[in-house]
C-alpha atoms as a PDB file:
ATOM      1  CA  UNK A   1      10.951  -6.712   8.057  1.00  0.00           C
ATOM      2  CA  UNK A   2       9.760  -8.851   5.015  1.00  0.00           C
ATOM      3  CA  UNK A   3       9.905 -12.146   6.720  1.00  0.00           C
ATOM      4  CA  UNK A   4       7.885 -10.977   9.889  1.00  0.00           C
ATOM      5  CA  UNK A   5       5.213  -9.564   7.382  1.00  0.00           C
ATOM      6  CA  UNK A   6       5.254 -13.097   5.732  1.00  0.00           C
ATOM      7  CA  UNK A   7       5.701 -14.986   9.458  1.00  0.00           C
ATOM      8  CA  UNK A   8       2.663 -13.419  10.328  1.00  0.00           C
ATOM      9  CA  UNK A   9       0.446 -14.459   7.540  1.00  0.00           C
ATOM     10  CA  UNK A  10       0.574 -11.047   5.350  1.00  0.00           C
ATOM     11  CA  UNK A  11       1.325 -10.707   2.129  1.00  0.00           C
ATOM     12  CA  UNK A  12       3.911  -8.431   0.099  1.00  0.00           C
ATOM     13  CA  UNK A  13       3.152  -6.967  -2.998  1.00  0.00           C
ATOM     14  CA  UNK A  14       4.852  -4.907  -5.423  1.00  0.00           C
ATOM     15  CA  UNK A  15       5.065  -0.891  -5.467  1.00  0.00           C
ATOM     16  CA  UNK A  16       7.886  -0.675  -8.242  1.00  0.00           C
ATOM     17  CA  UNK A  17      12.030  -0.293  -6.794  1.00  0.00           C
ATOM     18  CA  UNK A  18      11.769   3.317  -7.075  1.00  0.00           C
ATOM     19  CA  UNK A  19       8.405   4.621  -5.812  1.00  0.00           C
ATOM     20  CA  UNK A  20       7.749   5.854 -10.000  1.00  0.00           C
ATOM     21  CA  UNK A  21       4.932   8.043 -10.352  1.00  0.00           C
ATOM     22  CA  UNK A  22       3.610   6.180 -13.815  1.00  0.00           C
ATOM     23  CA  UNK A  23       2.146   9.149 -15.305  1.00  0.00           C
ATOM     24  CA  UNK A  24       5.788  10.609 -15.601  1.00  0.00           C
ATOM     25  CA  UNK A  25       7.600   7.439 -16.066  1.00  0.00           C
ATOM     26  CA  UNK A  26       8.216   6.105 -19.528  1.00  0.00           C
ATOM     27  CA  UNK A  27       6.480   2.529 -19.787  1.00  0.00           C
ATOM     28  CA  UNK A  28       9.706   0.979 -20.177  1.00  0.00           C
ATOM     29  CA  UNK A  29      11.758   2.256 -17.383  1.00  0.00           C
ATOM     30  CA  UNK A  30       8.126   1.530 -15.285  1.00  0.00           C
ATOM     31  CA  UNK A  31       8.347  -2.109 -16.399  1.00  0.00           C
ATOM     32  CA  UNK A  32      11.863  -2.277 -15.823  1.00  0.00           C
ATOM     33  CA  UNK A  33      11.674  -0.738 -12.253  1.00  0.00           C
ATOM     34  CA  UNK A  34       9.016  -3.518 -11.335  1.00  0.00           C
ATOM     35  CA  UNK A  35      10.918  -6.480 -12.453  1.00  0.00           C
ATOM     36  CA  UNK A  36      13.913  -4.870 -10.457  1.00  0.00           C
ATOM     37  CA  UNK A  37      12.117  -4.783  -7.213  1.00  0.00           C
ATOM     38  CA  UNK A  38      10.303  -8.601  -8.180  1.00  0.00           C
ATOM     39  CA  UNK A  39      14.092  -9.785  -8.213  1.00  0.00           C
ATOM     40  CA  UNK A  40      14.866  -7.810  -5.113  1.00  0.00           C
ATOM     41  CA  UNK A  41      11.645  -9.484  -3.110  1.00  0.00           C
ATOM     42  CA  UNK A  42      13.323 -13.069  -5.033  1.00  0.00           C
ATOM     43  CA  UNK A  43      16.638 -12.328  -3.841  1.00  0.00           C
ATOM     44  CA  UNK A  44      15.603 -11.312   0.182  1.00  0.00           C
ATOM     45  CA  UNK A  45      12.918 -13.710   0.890  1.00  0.00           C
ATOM     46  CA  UNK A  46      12.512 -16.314  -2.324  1.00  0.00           C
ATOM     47  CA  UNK A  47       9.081 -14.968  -2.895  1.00  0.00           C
ATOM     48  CA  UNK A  48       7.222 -14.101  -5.902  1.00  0.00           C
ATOM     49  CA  UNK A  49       4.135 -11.591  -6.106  1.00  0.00           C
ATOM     50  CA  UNK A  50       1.190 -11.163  -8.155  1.00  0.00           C
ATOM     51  CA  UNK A  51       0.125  -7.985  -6.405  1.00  0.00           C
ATOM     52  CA  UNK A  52       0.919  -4.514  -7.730  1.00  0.00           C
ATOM     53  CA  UNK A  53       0.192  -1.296  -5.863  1.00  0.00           C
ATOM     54  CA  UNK A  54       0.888   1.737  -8.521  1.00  0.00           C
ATOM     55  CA  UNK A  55       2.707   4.496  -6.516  1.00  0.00           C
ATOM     56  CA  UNK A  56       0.305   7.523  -5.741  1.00  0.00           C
ATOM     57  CA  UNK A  57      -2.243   5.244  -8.011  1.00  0.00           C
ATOM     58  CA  UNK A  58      -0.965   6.715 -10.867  1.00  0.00           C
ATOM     59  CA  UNK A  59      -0.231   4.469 -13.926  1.00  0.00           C
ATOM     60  CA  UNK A  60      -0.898   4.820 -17.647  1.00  0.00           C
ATOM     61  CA  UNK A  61      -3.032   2.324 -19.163  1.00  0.00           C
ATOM     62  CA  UNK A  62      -0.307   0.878 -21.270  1.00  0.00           C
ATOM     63  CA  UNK A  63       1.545   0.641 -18.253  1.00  0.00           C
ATOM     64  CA  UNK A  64      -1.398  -1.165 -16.088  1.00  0.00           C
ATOM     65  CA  UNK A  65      -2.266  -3.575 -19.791  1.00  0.00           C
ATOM     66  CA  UNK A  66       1.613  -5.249 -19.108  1.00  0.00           C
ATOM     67  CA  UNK A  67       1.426  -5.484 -15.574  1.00  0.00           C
ATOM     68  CA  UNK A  68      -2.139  -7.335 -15.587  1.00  0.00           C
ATOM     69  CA  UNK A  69      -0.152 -10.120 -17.772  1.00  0.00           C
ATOM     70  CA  UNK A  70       1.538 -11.092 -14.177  1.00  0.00           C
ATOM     71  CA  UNK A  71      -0.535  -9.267 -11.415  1.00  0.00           C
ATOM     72  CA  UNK A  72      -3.523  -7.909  -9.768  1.00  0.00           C
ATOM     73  CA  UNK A  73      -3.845  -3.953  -9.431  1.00  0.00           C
ATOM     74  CA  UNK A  74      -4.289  -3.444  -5.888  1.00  0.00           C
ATOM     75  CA  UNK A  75      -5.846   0.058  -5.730  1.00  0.00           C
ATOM     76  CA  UNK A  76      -7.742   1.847  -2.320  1.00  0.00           C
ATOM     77  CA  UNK A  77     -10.664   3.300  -2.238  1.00  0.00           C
ATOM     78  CA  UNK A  78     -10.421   4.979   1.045  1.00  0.00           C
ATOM     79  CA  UNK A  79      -6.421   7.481   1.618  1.00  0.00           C
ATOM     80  CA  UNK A  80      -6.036   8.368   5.133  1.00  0.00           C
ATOM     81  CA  UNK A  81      -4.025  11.494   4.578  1.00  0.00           C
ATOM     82  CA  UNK A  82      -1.607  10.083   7.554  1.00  0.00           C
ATOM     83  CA  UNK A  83       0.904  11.331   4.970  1.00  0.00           C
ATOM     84  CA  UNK A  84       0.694  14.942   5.485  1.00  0.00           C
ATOM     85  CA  UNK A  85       2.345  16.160   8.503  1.00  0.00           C
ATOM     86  CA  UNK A  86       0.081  19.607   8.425  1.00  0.00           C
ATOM     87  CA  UNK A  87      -2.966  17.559   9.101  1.00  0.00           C
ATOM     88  CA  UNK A  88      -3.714  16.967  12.620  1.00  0.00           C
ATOM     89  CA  UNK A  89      -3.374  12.652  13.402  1.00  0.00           C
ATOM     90  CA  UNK A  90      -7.265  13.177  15.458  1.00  0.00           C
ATOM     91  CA  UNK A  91      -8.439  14.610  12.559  1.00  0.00           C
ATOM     92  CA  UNK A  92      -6.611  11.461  10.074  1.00  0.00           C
ATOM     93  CA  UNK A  93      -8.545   9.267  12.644  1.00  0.00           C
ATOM     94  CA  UNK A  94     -11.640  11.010  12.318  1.00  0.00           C
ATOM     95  CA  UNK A  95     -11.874  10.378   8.654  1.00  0.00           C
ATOM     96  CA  UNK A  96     -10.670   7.597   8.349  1.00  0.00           C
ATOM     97  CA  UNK A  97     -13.360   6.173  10.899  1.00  0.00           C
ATOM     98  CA  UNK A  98     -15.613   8.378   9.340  1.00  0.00           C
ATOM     99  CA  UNK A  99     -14.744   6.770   5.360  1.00  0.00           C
ATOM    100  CA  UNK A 100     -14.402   3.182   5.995  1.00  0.00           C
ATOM    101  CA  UNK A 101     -16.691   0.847   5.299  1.00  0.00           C
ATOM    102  CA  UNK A 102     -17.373  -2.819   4.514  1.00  0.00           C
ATOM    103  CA  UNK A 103     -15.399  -3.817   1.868  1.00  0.00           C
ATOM    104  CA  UNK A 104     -12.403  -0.655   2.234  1.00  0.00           C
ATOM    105  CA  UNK A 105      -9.158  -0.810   1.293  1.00  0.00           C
ATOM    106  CA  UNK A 106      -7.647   1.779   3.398  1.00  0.00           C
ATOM    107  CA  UNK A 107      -4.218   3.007   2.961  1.00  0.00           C
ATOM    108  CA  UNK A 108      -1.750   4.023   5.214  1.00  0.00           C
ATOM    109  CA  UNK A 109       1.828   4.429   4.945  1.00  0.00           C
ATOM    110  CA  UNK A 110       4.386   2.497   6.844  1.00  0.00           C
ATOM    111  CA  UNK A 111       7.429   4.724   6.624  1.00  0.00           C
ATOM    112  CA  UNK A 112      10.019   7.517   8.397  1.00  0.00           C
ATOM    113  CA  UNK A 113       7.370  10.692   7.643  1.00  0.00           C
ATOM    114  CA  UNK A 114       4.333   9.013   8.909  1.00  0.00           C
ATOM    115  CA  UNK A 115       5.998   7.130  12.013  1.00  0.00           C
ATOM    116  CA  UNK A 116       4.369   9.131  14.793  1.00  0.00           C
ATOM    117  CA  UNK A 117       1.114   9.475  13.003  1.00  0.00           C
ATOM    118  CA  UNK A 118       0.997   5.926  12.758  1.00  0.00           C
ATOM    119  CA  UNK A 119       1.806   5.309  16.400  1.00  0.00           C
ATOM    120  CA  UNK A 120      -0.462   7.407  17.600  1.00  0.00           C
ATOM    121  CA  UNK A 121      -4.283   6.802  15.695  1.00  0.00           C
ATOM    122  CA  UNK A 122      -3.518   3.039  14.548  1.00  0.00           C
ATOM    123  CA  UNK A 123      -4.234   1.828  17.436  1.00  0.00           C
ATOM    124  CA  UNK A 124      -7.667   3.641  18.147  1.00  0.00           C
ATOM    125  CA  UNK A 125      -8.159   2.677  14.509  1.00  0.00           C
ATOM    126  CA  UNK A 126      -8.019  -1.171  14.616  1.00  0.00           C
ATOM    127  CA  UNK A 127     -10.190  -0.774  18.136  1.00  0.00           C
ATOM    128  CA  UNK A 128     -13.039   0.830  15.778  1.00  0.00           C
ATOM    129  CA  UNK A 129     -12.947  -2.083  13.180  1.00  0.00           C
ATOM    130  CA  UNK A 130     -12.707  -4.385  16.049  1.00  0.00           C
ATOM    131  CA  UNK A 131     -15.804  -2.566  17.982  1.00  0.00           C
ATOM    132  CA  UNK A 132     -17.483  -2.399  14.146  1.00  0.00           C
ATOM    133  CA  UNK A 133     -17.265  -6.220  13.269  1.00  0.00           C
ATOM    134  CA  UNK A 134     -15.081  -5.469  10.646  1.00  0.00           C
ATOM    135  CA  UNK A 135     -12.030  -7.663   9.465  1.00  0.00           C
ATOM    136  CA  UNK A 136      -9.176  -6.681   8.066  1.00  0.00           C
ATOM    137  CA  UNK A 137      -6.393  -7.958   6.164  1.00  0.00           C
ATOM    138  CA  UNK A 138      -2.950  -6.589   5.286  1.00  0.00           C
ATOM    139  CA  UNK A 139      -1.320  -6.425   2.033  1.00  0.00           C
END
């Protein structure tokens, strides 16, 4: 999966081995869990990252100080929801058309829960940034 992300001109950035919530994660088992999955992403593709995503955007500021030494916080400013299976996928479409504008980062999730959800409004989704002159780019 990596390589085809990289093959087709994306980026991969780091969102710690374990998924840590940083707000309940001592710094030094958060610092330790990056470097594990920056050795992982060395081992599986011979990449290195300076991006960090911060699970659920939660991270202590001590935490986000020593990551900054290496990386650039990658936060959104714009959560689909696709997520949570109790909300409708026309109504994640909705507002996420509805929320995004010029300059968005807009975050979905690209795993088992939200599979279907995925399938079903991305595509309608990149038609309305298409159809809106907007541009996007994947990290």
């Amino acid at each position: 999966m990596g390589k085809t992300v990289l093959d087709s001109g994306h980026r991969i950035g780091n969102h710690t081995h374990n998924h840590l919530n940083g707000w309940r994660t001592s710094n030094a088992k958060y610092l330790e869990n990056i470097q594990e999955f920056d050795q992982e992403l060395e081992n599986s593709l011979g990449i290195h990252t300076d991006l960090f995503r911060p699970p659920y955007g939660l991270i202590k500021s001590t935490q986000a100080k020593a990551v900054l030494k290496s990386k650039r916080l990658v936060m959104w400013n714009m959560l689909s929801g696709d997520y949570d299976q109790r909300i409708e996928p026309s109504r994640i479409l909705s507002k996420s058309i509805k929320n995004t504008r010029s300059g968005s980062i807009v975050l979905f999730h690209d795993q088992q829960k939200t599979k279907e959800t995925i399938r079903e409004i991305l595509p309608e989704y990149l038609d309305f940034l298409k159809e809106s002159g907007l541009k996007t780019s994947l990290l």
